[in-house]
Protein backbone atom coordinates (compact mmCIF):
# COMPACT_ATOMS: atom_id res chain seq x y z
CA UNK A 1 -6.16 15.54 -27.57
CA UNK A 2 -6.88 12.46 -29.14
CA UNK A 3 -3.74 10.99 -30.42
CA UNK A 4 -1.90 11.32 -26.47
CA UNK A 5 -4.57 9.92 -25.14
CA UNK A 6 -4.50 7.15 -27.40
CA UNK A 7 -1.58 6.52 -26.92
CA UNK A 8 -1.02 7.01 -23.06
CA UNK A 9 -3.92 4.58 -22.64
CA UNK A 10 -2.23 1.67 -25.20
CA UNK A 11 1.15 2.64 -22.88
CA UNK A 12 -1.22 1.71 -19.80
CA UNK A 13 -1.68 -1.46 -21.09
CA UNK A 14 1.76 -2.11 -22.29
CA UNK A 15 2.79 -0.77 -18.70
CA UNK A 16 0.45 -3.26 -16.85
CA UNK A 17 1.58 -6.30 -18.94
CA UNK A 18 5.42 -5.47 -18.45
CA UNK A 19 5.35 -5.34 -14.87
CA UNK A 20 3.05 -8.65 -14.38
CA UNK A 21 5.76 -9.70 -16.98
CA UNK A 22 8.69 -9.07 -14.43
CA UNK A 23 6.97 -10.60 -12.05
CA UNK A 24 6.68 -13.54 -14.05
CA UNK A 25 10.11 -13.52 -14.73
CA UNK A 26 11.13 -13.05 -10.87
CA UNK A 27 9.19 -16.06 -9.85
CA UNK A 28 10.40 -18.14 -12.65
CA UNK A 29 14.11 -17.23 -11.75
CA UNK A 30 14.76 -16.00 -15.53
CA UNK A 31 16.23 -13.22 -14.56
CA UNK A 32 19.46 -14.39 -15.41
CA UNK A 33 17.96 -16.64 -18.52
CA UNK A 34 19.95 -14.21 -20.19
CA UNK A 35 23.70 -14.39 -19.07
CA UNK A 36 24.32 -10.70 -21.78
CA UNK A 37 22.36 -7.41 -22.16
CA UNK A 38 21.10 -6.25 -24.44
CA UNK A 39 21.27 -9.55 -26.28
CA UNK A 40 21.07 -13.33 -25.43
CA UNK A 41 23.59 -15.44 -25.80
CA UNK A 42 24.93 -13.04 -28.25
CA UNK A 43 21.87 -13.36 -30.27
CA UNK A 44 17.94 -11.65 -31.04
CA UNK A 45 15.94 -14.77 -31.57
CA UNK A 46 17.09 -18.15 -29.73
CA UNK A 47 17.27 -20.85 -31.73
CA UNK A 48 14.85 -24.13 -30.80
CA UNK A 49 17.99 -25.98 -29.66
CA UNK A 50 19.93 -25.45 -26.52
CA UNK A 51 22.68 -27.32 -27.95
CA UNK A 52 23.24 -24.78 -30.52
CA UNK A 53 24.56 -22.26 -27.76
CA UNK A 54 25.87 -24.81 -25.40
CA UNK A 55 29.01 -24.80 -27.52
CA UNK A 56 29.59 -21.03 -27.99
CA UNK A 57 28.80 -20.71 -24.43
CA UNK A 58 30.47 -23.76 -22.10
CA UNK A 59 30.48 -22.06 -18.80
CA UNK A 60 26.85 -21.63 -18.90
CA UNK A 61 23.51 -23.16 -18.78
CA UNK A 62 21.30 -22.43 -21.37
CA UNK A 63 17.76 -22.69 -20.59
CA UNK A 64 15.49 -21.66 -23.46
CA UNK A 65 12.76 -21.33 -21.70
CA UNK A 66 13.80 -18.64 -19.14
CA UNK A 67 16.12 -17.40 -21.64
CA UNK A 68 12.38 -16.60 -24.24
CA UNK A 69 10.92 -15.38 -20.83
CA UNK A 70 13.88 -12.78 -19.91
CA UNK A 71 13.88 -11.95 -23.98
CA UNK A 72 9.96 -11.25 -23.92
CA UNK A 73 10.33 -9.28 -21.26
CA UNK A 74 12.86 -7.29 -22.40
CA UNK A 75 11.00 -6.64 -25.91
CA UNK A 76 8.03 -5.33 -24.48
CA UNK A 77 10.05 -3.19 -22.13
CA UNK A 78 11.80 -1.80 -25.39
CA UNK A 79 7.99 -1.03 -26.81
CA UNK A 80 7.19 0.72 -23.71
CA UNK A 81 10.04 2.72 -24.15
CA UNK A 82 9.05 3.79 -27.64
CA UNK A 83 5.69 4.65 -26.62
CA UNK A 84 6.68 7.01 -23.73
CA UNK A 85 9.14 8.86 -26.28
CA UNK A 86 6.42 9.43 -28.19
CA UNK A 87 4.32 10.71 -25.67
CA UNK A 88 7.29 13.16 -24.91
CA UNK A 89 7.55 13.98 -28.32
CA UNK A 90 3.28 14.99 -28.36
CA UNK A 91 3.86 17.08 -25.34
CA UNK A 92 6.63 19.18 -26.14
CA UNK A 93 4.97 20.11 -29.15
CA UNK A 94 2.21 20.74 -27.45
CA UNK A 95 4.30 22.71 -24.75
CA UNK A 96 2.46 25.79 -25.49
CA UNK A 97 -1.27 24.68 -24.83
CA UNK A 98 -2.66 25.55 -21.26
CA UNK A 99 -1.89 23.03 -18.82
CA UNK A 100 -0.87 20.37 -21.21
CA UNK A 101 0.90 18.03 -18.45
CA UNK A 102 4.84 18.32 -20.06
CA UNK A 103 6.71 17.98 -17.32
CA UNK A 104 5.11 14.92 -16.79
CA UNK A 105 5.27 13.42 -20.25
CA UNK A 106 8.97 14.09 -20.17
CA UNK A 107 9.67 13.06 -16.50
CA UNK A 108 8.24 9.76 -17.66
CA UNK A 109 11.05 9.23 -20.48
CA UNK A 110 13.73 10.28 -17.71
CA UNK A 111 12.08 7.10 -16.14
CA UNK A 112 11.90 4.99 -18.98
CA UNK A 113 15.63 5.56 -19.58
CA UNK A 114 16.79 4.89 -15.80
CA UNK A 115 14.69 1.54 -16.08
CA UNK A 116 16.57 0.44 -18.99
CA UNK A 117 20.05 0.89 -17.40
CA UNK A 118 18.06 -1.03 -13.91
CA UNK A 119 17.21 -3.94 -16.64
CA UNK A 120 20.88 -3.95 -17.87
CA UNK A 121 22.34 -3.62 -14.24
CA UNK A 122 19.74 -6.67 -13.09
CA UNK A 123 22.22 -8.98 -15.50
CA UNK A 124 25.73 -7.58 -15.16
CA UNK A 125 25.18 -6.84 -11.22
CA UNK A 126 23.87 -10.88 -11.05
CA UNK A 127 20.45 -9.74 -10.02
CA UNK A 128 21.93 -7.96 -7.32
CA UNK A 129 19.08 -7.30 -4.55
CA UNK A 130 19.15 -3.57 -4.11
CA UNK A 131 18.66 -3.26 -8.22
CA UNK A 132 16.35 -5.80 -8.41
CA UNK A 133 14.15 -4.34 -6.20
CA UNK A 134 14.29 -0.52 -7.56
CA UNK A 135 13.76 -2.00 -10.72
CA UNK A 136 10.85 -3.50 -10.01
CA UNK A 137 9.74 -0.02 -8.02
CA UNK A 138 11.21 1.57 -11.22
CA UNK A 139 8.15 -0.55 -13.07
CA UNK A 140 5.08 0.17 -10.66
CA UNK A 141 6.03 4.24 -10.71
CA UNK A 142 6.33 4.28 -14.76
CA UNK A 143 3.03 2.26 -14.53
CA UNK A 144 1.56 4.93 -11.85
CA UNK A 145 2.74 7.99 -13.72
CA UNK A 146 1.13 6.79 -16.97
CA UNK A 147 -2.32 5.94 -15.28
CA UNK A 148 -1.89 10.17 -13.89
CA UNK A 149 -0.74 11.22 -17.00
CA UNK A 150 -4.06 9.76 -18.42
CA UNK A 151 -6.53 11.23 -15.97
CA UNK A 152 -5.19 14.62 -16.55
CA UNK A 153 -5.29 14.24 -20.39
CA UNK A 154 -8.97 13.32 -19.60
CA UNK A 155 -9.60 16.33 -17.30
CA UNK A 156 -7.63 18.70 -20.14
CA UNK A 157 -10.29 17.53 -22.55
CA UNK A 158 -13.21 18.40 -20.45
CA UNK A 159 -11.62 21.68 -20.03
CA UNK A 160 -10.59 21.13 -16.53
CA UNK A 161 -7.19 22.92 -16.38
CA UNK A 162 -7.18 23.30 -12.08
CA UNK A 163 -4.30 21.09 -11.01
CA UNK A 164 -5.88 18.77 -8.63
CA UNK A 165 -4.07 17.84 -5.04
CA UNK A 166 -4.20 13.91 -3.37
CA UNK A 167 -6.97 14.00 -0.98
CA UNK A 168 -4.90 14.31 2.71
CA UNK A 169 -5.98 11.08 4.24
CA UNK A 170 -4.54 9.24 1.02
CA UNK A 171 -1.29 10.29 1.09
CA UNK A 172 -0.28 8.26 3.82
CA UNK A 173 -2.15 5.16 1.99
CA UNK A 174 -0.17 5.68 -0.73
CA UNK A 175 3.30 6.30 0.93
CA UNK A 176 2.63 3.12 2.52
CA UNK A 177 1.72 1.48 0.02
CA UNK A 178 4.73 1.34 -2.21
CA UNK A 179 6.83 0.87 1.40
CA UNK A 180 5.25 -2.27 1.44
CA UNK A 181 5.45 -2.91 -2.57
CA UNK A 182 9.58 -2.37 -2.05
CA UNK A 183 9.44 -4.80 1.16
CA UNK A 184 7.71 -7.17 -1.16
CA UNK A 185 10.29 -6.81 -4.05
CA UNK A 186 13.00 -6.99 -1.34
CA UNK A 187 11.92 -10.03 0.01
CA UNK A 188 11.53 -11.23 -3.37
CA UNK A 189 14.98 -10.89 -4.51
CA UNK A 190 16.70 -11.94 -1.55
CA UNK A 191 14.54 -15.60 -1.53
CA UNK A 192 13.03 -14.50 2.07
CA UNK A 193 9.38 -15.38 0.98
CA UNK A 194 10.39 -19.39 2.27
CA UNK A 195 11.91 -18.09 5.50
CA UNK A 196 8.94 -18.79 7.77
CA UNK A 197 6.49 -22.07 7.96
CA UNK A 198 3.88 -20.50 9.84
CA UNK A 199 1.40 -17.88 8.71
CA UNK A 200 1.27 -16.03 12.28
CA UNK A 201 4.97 -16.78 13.82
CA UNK A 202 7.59 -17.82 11.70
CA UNK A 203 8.44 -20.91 12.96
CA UNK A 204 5.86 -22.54 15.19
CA UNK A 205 7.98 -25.48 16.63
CA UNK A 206 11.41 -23.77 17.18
CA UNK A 207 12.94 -20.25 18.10
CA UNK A 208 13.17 -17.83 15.58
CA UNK A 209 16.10 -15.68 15.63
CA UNK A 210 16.00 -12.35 13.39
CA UNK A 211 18.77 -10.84 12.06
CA UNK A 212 17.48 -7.44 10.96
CA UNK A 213 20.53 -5.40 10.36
CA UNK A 214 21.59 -8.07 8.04
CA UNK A 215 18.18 -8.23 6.53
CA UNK A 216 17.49 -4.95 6.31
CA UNK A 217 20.71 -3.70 4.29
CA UNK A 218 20.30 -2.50 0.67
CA UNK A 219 24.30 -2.23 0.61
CA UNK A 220 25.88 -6.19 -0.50
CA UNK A 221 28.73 -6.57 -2.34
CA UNK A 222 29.41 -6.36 -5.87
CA UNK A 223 30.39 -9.46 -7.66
CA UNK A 224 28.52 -12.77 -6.14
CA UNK A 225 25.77 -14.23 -8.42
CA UNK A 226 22.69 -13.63 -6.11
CA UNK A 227 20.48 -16.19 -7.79
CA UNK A 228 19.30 -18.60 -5.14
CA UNK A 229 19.89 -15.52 -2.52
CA UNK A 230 22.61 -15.41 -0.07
CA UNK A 231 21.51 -14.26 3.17
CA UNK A 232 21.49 -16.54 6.29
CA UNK A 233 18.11 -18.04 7.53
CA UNK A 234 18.13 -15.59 10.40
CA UNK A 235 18.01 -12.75 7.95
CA UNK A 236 15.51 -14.14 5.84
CA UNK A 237 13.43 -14.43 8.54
CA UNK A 238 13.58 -10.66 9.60
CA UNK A 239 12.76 -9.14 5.82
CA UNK A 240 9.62 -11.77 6.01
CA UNK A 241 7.95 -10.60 9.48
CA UNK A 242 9.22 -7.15 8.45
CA UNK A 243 6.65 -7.75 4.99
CA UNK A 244 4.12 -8.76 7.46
CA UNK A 245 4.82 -5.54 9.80
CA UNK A 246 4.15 -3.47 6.35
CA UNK A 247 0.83 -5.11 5.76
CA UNK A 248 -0.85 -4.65 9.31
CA UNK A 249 0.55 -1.08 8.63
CA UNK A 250 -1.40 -0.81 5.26
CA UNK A 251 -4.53 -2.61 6.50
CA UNK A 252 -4.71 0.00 9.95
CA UNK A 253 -3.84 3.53 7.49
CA UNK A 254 -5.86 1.91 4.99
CA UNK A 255 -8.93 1.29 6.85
CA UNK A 256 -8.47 4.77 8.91
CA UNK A 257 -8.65 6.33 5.32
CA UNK A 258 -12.18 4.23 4.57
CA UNK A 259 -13.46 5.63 7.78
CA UNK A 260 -13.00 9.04 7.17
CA UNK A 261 -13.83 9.14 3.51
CA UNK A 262 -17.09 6.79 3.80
CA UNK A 263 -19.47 9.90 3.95
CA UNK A 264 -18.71 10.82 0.48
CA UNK A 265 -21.08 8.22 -0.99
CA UNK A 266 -19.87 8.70 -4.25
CA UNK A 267 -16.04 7.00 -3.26
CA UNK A 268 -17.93 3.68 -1.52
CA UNK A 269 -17.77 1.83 -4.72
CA UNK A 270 -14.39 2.14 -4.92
CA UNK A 271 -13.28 2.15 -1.22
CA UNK A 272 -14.88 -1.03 -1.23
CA UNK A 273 -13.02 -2.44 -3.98
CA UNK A 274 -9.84 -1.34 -2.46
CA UNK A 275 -10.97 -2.72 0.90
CA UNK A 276 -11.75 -5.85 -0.89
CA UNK A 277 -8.18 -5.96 -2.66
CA UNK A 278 -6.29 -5.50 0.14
CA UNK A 279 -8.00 -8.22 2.10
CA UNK A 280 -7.51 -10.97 -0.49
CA UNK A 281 -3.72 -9.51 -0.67
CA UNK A 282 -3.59 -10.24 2.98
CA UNK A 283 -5.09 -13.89 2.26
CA UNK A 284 -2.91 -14.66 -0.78
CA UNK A 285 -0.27 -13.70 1.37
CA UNK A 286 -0.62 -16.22 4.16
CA UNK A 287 -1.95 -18.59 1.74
CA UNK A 288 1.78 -18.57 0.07
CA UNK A 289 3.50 -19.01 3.70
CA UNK A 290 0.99 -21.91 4.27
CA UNK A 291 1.80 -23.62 1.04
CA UNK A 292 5.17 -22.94 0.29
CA UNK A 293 5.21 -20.13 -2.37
CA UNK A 294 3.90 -22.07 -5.35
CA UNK A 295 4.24 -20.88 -9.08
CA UNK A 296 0.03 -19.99 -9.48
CA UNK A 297 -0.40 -18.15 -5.57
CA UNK A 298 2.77 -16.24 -6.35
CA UNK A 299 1.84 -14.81 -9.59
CA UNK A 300 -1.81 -14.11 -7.85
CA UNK A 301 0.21 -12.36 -4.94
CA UNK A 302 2.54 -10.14 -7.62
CA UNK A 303 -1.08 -9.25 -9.79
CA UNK A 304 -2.78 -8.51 -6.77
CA UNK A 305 -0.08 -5.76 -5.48
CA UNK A 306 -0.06 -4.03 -9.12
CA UNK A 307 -4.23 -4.33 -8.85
CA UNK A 308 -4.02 -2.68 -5.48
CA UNK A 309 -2.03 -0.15 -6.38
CA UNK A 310 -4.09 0.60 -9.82
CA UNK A 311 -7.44 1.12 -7.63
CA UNK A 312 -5.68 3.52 -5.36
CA UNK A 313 -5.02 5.36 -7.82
CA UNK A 314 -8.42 5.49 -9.19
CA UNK A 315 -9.67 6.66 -5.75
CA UNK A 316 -7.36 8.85 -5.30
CA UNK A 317 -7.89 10.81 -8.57
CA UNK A 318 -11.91 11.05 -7.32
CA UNK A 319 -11.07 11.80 -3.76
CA UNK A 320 -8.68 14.41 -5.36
CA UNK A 321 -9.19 18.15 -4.13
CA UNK A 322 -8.02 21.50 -5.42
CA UNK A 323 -5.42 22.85 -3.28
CA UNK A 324 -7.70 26.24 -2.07
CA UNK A 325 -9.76 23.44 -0.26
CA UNK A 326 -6.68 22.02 0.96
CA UNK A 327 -5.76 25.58 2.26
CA UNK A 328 -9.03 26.27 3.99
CA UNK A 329 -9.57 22.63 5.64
CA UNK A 330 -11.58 20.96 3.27
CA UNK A 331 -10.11 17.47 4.33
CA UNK A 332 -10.17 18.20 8.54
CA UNK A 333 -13.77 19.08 7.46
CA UNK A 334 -15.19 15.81 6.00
């Protein structure tokens, strides 16, 4: 077992620092630092001078600097990619072995493949909102499904072959969870996180109108370069409070999950780590309405989402049951 999990654990790593990577790139508006997929401007490696492609390319504006960030992004993406084919590669020849996780391994490069035509769609679509955001999804699943991957290699070579279930009281925790992870990306992508001034209302001083069926729809049109977003203020407005909506959600499942699983003493480290998390989530996220989104709170906003979502998983995976405790009411038990 040691090559996969050698492996799976440098594609954790990889994983992590690709999505903090998008999210670097999101914030920085590079996402269209690259006008062409797969290249950039038609090339691998930018030159040091932007006047170099001004000339091949007079209807654009090159930026170097988001066009390296898009680029880097991209190449590590690419690496990723190569590491979960080889993990599909290990498992199907390890198909045979007793409970070797396969399906798994190779739902992961089904994954890998879908967020490569997401990257590619991001640029020709003109970061359209509805890809940007599943491709950011696209990111914190691959990175989820590596970290499971892992803990069942780790299980397989302590002999543990028992598939083990989500404990009940996290499932909602974790559907939640990424709900609020895609209301982040949506509002995100569609420039909503300057909609409101004020960290409890929207808009302190004036009436607020909210235009959620506007707000709300994944369907836009094809065509329009949605850099800068496009939606009204009133719109805007809506996917913010509905952001905030999502986190009271995750604070009242989350902390009705702490309650009930406090009596196992040996998840309090963790639950309180998670409990911790999410409260400094909530704080970075009024701290960014209070100060206007900048560059450093932003970035600490995107990490802390991807670190929340990482210690869930970790609790989740030692809250985990097998599913003949499920059957008999192990979890209306404790």
């Amino acid at each position: 077992m040691g090559w996969p999990l050698r492996l799976v654990r440098a594609a954790i790593g990889l994983a992590l620092v690709v999505v903090l990577l998008g999210g670097w790139t999101r914030l920085n508006d590079a996402g269209l630092g690259c006008p062409d997929w797969p290249g950039c401007y038609g090339t691998w490696v930018l030159p040091q001078e932007a006047s170099a492609l001004a000339t091949q390319h007079p209807h654009a504006t090159v930026d170097l600097r988001k066009g390296w960030i898009e680029m880097v992004h991209r190449y590590a993406a690419a690496t990723l990619g190569l590491m979960i084919m080889g993990l599909a590669v290990l498992a199907l020849r390890r198909r045979h072995g007793s409970g070797y996780p396969v399906r798994l391994s190779l739902g992961l490069l089904v994954l890998v493949i879908a967020q490569g035509l997401f990257g590619m769609w991001t640029v020709t679509l003109k970061l359209l909102p509805a890809v940007v955001t599943l491709h950011l999804l696209g990111g914190l699943v691959t990175l989820s499904l590596l970290v499971m991957l892992h803990q069942q290699l780790v299980r397989l070579t302590c002999g543990e072959t028992t598939r083990i279930v989500s404990h009940p009281w996290l499932k909602p925790v974790m559907a939640v969870l990424f709900l609020q992870l895609a209301l982040g990306g949506w509002t995100s992508t569609n420039y909503a996180g300057w909609a409101c001034t004020d960290w409890l209302w929207c808009h302190q001083d004036q009436a607020t109108g909210y235009d959620f069926a506007r707000g709300l729809n994944p369907v836009m049109s094809v065509g329009p370069n949605y850099e800068g977003g496009l939606l009204p203020a009133d719109a805007r407005a809506a996917i913010q409070v509905t952001h905030r909506a999502g986190a009271v959600l995750l604070l009242v499942v989350s902390f009705m999950a702490a309650w009930r699983l406090w009596s196992r003493v040996r998840l309090r480290g963790v639950l309180c780590l998670y409990i911790a998390l999410l409260l400094l989530q909530a704080g970075l996220g009024i701290a960014n309405v209070i100060w206007l989104l900048p560059l450093s709170l932003a970035v600490a906003h995107h990490a802390g989402a991807v670190a929340l979502l990482l210690v869930l998983l970790e609790l989740n995976s030692r809250a985990g049951v097998l599913p003949q405790e499920v059957k008999h009411g192990y979890a209306a038990a404790h």
